[in-house]
N, C-alpha and C. Protein backbone atom coordinates (compact mmCIF):
# COMPACT_ATOMS: atom_id res chain seq x y z
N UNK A 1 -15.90 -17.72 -13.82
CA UNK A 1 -17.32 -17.68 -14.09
C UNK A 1 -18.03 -16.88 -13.00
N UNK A 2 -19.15 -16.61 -13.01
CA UNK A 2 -20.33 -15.14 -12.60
C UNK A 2 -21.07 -16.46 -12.16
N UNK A 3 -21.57 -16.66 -11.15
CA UNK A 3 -23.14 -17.74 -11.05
C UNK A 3 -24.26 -16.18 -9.83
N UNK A 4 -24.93 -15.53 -10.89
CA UNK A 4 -26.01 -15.32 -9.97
C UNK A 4 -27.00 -16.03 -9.73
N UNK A 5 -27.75 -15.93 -8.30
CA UNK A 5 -28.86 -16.45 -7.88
C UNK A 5 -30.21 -15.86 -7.61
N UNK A 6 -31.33 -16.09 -8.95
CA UNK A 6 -32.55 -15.31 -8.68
C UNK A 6 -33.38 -15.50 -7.97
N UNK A 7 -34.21 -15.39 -7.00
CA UNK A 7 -35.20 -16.27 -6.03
C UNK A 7 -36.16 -15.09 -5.98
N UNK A 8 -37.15 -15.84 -5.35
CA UNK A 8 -38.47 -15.18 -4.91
C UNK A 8 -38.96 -16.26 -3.35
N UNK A 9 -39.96 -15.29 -2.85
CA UNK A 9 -40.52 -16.06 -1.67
C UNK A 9 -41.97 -15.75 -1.78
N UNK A 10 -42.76 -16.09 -0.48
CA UNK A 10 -44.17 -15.99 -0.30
C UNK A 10 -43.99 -15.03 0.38
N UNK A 11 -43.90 -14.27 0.87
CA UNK A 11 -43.72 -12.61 1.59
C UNK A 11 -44.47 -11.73 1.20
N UNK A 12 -45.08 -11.09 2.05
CA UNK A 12 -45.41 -9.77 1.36
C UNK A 12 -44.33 -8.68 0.80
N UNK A 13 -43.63 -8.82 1.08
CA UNK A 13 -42.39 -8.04 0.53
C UNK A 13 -42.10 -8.49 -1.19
N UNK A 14 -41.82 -9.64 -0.96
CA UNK A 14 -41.30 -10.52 -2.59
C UNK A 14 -42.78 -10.19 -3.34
N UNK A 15 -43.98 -10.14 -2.83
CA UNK A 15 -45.66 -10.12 -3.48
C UNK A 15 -45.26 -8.79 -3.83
N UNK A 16 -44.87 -7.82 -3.28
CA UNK A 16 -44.72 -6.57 -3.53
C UNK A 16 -43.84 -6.15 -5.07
N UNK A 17 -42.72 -6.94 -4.83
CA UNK A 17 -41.56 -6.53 -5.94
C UNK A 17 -42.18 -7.03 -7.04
N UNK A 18 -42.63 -8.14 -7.34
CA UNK A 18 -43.44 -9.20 -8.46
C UNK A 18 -43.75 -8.41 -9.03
N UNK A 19 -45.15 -7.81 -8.08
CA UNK A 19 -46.52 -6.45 -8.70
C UNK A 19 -45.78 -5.48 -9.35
N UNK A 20 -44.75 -5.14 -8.89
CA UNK A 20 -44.33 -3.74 -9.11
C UNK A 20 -43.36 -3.94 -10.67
N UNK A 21 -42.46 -4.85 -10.63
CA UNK A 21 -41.60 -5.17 -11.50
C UNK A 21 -42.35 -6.09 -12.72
N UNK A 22 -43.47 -7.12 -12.67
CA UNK A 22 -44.01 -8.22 -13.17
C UNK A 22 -43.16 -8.95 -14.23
N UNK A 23 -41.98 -9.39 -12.72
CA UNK A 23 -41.37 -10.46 -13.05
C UNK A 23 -41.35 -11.92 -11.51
N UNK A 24 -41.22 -12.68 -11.96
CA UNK A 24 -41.47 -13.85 -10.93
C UNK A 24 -40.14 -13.60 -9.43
N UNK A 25 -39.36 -13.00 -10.15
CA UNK A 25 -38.03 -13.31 -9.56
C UNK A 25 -38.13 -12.01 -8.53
N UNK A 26 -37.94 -11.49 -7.00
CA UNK A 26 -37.85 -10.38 -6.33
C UNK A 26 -36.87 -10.25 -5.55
N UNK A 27 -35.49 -10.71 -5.91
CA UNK A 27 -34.60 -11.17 -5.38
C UNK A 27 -32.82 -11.58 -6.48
N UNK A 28 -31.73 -11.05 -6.21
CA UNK A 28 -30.98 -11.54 -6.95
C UNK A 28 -29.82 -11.22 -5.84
N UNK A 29 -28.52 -12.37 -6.38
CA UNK A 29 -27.03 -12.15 -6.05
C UNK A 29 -26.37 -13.27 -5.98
N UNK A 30 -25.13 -12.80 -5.61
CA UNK A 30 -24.09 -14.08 -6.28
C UNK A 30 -23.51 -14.68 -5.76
N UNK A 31 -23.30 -15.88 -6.35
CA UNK A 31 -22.43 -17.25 -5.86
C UNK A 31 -20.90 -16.74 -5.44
N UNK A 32 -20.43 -16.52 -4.75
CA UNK A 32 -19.15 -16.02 -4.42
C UNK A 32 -18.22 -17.35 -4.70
N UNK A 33 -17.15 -17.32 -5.07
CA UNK A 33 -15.70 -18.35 -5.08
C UNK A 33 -15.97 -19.34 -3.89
N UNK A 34 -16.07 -18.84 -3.04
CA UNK A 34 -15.92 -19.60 -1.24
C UNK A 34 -17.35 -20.29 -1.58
N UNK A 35 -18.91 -20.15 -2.34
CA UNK A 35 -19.48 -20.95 -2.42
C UNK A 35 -20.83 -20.07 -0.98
N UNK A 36 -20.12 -18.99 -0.38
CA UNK A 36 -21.19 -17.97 0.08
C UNK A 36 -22.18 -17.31 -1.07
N UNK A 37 -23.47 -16.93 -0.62
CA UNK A 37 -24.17 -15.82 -1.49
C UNK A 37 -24.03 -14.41 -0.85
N UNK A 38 -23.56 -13.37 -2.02
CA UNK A 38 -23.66 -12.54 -1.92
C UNK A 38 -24.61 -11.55 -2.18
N UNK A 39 -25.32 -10.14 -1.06
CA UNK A 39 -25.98 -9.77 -1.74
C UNK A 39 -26.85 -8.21 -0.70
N UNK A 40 -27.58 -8.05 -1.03
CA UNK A 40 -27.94 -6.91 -0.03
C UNK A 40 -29.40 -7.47 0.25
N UNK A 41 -29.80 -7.27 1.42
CA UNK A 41 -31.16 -7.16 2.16
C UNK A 41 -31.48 -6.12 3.08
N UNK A 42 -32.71 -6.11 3.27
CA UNK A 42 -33.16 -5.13 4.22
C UNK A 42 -32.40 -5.42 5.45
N UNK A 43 -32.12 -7.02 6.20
CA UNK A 43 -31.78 -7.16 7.24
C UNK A 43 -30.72 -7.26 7.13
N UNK A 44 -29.40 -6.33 7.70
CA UNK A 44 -28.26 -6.86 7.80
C UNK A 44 -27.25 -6.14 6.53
N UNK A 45 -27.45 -5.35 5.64
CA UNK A 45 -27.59 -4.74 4.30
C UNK A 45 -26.72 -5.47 3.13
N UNK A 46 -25.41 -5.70 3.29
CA UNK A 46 -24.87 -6.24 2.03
C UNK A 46 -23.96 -7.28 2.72
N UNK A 47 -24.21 -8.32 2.30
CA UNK A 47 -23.51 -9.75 3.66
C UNK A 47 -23.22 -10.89 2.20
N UNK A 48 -21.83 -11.69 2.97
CA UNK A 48 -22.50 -12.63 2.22
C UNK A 48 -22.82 -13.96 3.17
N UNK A 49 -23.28 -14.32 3.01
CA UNK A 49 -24.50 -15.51 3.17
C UNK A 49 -24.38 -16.94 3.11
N UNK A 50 -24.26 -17.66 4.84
CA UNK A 50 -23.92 -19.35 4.03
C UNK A 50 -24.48 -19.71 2.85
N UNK A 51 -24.48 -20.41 1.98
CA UNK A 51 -25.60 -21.04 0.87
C UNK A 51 -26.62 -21.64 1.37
N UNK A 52 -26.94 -21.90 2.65
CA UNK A 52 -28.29 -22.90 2.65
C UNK A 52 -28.57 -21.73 4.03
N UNK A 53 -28.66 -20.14 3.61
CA UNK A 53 -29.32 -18.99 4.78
C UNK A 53 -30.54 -18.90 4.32
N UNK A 54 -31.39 -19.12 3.31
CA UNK A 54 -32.58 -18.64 2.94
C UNK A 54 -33.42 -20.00 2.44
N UNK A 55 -34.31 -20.47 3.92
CA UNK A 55 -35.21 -21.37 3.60
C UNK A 55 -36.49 -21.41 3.26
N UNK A 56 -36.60 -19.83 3.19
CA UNK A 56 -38.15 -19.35 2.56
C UNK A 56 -38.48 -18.98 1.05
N UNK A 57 -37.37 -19.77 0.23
CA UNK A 57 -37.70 -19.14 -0.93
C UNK A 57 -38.87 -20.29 -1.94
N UNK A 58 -39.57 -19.79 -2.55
CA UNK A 58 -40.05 -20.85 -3.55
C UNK A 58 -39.78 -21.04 -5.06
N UNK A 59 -39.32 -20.43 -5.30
CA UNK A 59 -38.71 -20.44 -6.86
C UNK A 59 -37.41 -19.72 -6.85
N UNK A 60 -36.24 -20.53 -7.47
CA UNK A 60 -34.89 -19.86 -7.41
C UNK A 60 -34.05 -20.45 -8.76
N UNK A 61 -33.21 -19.51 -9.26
CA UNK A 61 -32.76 -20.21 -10.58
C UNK A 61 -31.10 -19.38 -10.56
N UNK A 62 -30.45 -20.21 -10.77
CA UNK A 62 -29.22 -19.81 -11.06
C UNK A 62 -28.15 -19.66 -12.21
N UNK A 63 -27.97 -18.83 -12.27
CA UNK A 63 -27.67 -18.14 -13.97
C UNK A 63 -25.98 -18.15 -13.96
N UNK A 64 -25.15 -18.99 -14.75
CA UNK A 64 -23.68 -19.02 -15.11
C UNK A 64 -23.43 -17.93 -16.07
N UNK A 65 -23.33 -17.00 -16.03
CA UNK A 65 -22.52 -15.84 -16.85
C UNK A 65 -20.91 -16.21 -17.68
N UNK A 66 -20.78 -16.05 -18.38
CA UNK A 66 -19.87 -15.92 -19.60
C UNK A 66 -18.20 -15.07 -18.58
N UNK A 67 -17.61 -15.11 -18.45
CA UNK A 67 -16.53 -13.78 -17.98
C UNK A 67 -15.53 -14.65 -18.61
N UNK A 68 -14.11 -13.71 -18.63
CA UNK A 68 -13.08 -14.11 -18.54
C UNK A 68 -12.19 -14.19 -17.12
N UNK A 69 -11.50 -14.48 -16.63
CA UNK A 69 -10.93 -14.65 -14.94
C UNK A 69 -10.81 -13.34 -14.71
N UNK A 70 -10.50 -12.62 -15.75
CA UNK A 70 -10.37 -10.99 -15.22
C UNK A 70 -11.27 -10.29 -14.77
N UNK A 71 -12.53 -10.61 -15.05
CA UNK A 71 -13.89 -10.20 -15.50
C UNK A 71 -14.44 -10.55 -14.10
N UNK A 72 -14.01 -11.79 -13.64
CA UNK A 72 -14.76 -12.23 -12.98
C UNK A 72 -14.16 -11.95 -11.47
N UNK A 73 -12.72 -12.04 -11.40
CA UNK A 73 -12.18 -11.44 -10.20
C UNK A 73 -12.74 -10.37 -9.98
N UNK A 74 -12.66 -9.08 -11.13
CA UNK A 74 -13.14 -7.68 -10.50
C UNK A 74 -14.51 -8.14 -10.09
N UNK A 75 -15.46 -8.62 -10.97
CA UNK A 75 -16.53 -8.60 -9.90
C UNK A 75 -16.84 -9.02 -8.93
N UNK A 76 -16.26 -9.51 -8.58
CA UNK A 76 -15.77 -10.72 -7.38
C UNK A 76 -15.93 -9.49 -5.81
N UNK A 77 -14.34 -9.03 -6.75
CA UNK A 77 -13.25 -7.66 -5.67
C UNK A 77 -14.51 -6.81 -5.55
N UNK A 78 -15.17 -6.53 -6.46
CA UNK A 78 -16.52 -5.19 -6.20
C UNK A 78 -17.06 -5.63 -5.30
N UNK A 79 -17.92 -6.55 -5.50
CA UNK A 79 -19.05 -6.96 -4.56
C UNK A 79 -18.31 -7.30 -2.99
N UNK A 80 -16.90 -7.87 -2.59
CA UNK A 80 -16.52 -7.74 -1.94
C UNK A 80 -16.46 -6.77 -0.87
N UNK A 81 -15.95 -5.49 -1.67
CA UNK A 81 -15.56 -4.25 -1.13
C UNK A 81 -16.85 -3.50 -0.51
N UNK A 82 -17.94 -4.12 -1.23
CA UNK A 82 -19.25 -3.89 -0.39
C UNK A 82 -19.65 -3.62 0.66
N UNK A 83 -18.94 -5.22 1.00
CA UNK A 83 -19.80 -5.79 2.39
C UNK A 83 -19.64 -4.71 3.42
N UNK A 84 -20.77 -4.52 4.44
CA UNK A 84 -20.84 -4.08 5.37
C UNK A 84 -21.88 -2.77 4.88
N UNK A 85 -21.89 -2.51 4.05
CA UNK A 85 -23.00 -1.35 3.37
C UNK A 85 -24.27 -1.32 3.36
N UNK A 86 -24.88 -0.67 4.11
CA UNK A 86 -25.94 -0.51 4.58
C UNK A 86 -27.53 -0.70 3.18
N UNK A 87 -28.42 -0.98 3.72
CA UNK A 87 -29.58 -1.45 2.21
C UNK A 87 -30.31 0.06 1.89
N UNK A 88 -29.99 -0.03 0.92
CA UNK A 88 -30.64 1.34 0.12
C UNK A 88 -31.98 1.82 0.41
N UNK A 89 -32.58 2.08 1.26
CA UNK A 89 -33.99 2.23 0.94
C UNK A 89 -34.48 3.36 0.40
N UNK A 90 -33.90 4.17 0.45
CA UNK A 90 -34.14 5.58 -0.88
C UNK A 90 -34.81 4.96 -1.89
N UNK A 91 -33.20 3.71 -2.48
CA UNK A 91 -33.77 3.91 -4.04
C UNK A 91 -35.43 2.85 -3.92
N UNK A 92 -35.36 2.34 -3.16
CA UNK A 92 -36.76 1.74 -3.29
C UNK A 92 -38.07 2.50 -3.52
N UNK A 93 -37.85 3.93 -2.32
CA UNK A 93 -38.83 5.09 -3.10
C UNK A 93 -38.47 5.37 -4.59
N UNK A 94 -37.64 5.73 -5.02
CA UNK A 94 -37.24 5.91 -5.99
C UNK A 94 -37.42 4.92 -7.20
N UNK A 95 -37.70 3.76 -6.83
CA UNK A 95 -38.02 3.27 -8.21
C UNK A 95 -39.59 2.93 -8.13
N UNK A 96 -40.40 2.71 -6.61
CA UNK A 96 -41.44 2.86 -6.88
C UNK A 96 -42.27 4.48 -7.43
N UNK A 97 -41.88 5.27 -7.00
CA UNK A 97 -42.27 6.59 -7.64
C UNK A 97 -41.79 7.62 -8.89
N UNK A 98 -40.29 6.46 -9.62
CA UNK A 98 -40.22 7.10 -10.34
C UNK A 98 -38.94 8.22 -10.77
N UNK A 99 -38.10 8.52 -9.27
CA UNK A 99 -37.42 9.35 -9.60
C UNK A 99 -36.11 8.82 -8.68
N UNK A 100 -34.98 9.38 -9.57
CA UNK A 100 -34.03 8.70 -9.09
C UNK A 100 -32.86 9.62 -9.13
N UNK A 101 -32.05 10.07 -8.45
CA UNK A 101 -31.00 10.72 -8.57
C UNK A 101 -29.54 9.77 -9.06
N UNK A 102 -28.62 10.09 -9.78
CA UNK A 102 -27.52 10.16 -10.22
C UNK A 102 -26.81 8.76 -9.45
N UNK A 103 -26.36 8.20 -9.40
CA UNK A 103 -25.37 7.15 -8.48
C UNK A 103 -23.94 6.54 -9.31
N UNK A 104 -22.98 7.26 -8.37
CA UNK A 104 -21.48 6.89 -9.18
C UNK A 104 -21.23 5.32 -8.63
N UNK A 105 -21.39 4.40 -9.00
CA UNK A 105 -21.83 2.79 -8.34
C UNK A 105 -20.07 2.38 -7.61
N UNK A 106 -19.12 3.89 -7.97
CA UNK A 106 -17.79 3.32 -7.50
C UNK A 106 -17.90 3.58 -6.00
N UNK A 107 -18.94 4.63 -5.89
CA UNK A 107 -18.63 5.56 -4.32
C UNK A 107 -19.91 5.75 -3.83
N UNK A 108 -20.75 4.50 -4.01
CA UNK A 108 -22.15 3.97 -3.39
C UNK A 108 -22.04 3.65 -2.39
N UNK A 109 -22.89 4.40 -1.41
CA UNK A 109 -23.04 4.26 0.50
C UNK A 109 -23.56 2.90 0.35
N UNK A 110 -24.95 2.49 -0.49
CA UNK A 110 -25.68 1.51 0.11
C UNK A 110 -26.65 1.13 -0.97
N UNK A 111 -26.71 -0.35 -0.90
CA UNK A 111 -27.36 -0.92 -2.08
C UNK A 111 -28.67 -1.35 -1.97
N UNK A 112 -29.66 -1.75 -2.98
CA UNK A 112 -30.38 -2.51 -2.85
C UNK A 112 -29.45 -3.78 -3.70
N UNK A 113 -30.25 -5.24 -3.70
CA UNK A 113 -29.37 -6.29 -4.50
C UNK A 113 -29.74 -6.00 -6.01
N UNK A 114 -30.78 -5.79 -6.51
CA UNK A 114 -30.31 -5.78 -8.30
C UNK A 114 -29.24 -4.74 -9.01
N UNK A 115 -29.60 -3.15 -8.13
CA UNK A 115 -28.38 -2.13 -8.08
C UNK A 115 -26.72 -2.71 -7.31
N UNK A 116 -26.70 -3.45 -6.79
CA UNK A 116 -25.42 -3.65 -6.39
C UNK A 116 -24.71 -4.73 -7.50
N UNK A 117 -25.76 -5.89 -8.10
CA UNK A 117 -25.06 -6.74 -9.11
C UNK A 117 -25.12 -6.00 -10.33
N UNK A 118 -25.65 -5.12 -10.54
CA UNK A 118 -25.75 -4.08 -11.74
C UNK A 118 -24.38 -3.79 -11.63
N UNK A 119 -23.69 -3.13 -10.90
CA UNK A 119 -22.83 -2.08 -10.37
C UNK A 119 -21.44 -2.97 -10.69
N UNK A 120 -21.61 -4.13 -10.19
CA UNK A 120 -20.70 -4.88 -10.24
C UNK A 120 -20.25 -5.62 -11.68
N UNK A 121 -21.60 -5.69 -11.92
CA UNK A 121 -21.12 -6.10 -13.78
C UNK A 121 -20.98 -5.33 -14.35
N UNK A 122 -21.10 -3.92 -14.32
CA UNK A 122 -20.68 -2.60 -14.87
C UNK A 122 -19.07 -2.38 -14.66
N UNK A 123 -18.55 -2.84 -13.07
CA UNK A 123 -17.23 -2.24 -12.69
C UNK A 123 -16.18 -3.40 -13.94
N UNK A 124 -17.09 -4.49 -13.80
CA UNK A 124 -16.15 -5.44 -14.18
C UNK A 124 -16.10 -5.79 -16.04
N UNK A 125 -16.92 -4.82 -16.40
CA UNK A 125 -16.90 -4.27 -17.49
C UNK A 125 -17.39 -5.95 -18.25
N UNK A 126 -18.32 -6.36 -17.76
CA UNK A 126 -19.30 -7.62 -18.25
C UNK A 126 -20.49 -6.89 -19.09
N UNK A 127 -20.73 -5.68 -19.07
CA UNK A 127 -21.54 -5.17 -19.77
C UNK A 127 -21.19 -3.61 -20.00
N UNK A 128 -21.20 -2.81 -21.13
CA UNK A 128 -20.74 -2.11 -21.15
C UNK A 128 -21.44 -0.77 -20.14
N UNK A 129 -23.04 -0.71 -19.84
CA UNK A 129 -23.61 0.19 -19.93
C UNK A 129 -25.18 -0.09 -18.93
N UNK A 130 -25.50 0.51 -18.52
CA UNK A 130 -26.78 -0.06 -18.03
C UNK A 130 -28.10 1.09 -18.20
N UNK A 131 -28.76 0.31 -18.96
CA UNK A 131 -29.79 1.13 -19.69
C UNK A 131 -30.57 2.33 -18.76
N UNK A 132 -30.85 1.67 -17.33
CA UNK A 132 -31.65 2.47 -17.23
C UNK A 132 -31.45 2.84 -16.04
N UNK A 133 -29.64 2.72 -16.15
CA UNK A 133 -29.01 3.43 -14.34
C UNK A 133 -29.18 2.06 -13.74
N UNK A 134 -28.12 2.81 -12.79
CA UNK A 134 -27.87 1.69 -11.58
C UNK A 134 -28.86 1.67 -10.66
N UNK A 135 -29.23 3.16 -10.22
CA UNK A 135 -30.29 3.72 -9.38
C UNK A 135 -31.20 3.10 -9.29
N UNK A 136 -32.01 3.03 -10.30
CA UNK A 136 -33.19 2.23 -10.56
C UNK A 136 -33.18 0.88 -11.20
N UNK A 137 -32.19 0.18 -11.15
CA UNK A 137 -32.15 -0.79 -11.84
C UNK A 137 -33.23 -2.07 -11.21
N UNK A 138 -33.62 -2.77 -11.57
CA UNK A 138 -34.74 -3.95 -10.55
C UNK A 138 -34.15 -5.22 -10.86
N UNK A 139 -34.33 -6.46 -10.14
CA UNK A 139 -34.21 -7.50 -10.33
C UNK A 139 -34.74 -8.07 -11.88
N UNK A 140 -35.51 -7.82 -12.18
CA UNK A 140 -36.23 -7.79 -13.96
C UNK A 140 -35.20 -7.34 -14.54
N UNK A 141 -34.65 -6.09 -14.64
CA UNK A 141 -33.56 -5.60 -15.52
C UNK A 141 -32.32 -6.34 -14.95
N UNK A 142 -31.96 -7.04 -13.77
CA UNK A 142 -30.86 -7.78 -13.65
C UNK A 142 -31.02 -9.36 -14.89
N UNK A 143 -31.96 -9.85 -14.22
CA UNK A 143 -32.53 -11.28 -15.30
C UNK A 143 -32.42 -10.68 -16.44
N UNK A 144 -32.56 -10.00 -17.27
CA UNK A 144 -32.76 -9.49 -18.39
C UNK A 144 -31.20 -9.77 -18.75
N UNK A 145 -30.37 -8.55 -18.00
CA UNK A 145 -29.29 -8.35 -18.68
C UNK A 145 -28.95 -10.05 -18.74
N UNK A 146 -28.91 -10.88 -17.23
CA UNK A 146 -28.36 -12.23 -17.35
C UNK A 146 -28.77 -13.23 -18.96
N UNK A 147 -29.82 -12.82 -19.31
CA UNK A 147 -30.62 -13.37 -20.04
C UNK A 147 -30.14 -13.22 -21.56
N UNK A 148 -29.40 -11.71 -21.20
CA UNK A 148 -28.75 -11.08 -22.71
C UNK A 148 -27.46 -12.13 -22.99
N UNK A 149 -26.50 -12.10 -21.71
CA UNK A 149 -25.41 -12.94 -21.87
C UNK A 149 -25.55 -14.20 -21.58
N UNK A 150 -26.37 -15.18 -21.67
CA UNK A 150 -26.80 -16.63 -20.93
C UNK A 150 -27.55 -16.71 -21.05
N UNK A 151 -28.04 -18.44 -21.24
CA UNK A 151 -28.93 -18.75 -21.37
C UNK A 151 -29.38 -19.23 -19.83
N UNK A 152 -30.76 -18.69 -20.21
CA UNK A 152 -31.63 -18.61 -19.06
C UNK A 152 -32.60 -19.75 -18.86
N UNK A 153 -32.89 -20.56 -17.95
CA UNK A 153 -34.08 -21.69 -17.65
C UNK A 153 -34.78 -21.16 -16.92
N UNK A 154 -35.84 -22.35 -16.90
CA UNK A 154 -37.46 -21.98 -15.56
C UNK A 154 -36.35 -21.92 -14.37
N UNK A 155 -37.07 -21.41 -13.38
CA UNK A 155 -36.34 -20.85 -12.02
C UNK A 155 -37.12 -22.67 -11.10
N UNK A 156 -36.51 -23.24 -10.42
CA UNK A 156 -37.03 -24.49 -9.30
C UNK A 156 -37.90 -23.69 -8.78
N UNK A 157 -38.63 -24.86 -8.38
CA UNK A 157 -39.89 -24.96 -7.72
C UNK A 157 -39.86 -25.38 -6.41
N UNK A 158 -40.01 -24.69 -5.35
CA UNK A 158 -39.84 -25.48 -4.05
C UNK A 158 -41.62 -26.09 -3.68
N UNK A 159 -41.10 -27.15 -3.19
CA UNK A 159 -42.64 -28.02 -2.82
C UNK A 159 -43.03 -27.56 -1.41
N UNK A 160 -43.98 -27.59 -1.26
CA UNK A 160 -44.86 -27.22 -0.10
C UNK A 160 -44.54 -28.60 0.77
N UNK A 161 -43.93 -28.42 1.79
CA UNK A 161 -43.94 -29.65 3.12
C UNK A 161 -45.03 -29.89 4.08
C-alpha cells in the first residue's frame, strides 16, 4: 500500500500555495515502510522525516492508495533514490508564472513535494500519465489524482492550544 500525507499550516508560505492552487492542502508526501515521511521542502530538500517532525501543521489527511507490492516497492525505491536532492525552486517560478520546461522525472536534479510524488506514481506506473507534467504539477493535482484512485475524507483539524 501507498499512504500519502496532505497537510497545510498557518505560514505565510502554506497562505501562499492555498491562494495560488485554491486548494486547502499546501503540502504532500509519503508514509514510507519504516513509518518515516517522505518528501521535499525548502529546508533540507528531499529527506525523510521522523513522523511526529512537523508540529505546525493544522489540517492533515492521509490518503491509502490502491497498489499492488510491485507498485508499491517501485515507488517506495523512487522516492528513495531521491533523498538528498536538493528543493526545486525553479519550478515554483514556473508554476507561479506559468511556464515550465520539459522534466524527464527519471533524471530530476531536484524536487518540489507534489512533482516528486507525481514522479513517483508515474515511475511506479500507479497512474499511467500525468496531465499536466510533472513540472508543474501542485499539491491540488496530487489530491486529485489521490482522489481519482481513493477515497478521499475531510483532512483533521488541529486545535488551537
Amino acid at each position: 500500500m501507498i499512504t500519502l500525507r496532505f497537510v497545510t499550516a498557518g505560514d505565510l508560505a502554506s497562505d501562499a500555495i492555498r491562494a495560488e492552487e485554491r486548494c486547502w492542502a499546501s503540502h504532500v508526501e509519503c508514509r514510507m515502510p519504516d513509518g518515516t515521511l517522505l518528501g521535499a521542502h525548502v529546508d533540507g530538500g528531499v529527506q525523510a522525516r521522523p513522523a511526529d517532525y512537523d508540529a505546525t501543521w493544522t489540517q492533515e489527511l492521509f490518503v491509502d492508495l490502491p497498489a499492488t507490492p510491485r507498485q508499491a516497492d517501485a515507488f517506495h525505491a523512487f522516492l528513495t533514490a531521491q533523498v538528498g536532492k536538493p528543493y526545486d525552486l525553479a519550478a515554483i517560478a514556473d508554476i507561479a508564472f506559468g511556464e515550465a520546461a520539459p522534466v524527464d522525472p527519471a533524471a530530476a536534479p531536484d524536487w518540489i513535494c507534489c512533482e516528486l510524488i507525481v514522479a513517483a506514481l508515474l515511475a511506479a506506473a500507479i497512474v499511467p500519465s500525468a496531465p499536466c507534467g510533472v513540472r508543474t504539477s501542485t499539491v491540488r493535482d496530487a489530491l486529485a489524482i489521490a482522489g481519482a484512485l481513493a477515497p478521499v475524507g475531510a483532512p483533521t483539524q488541529r486545535r488551537a492550544t
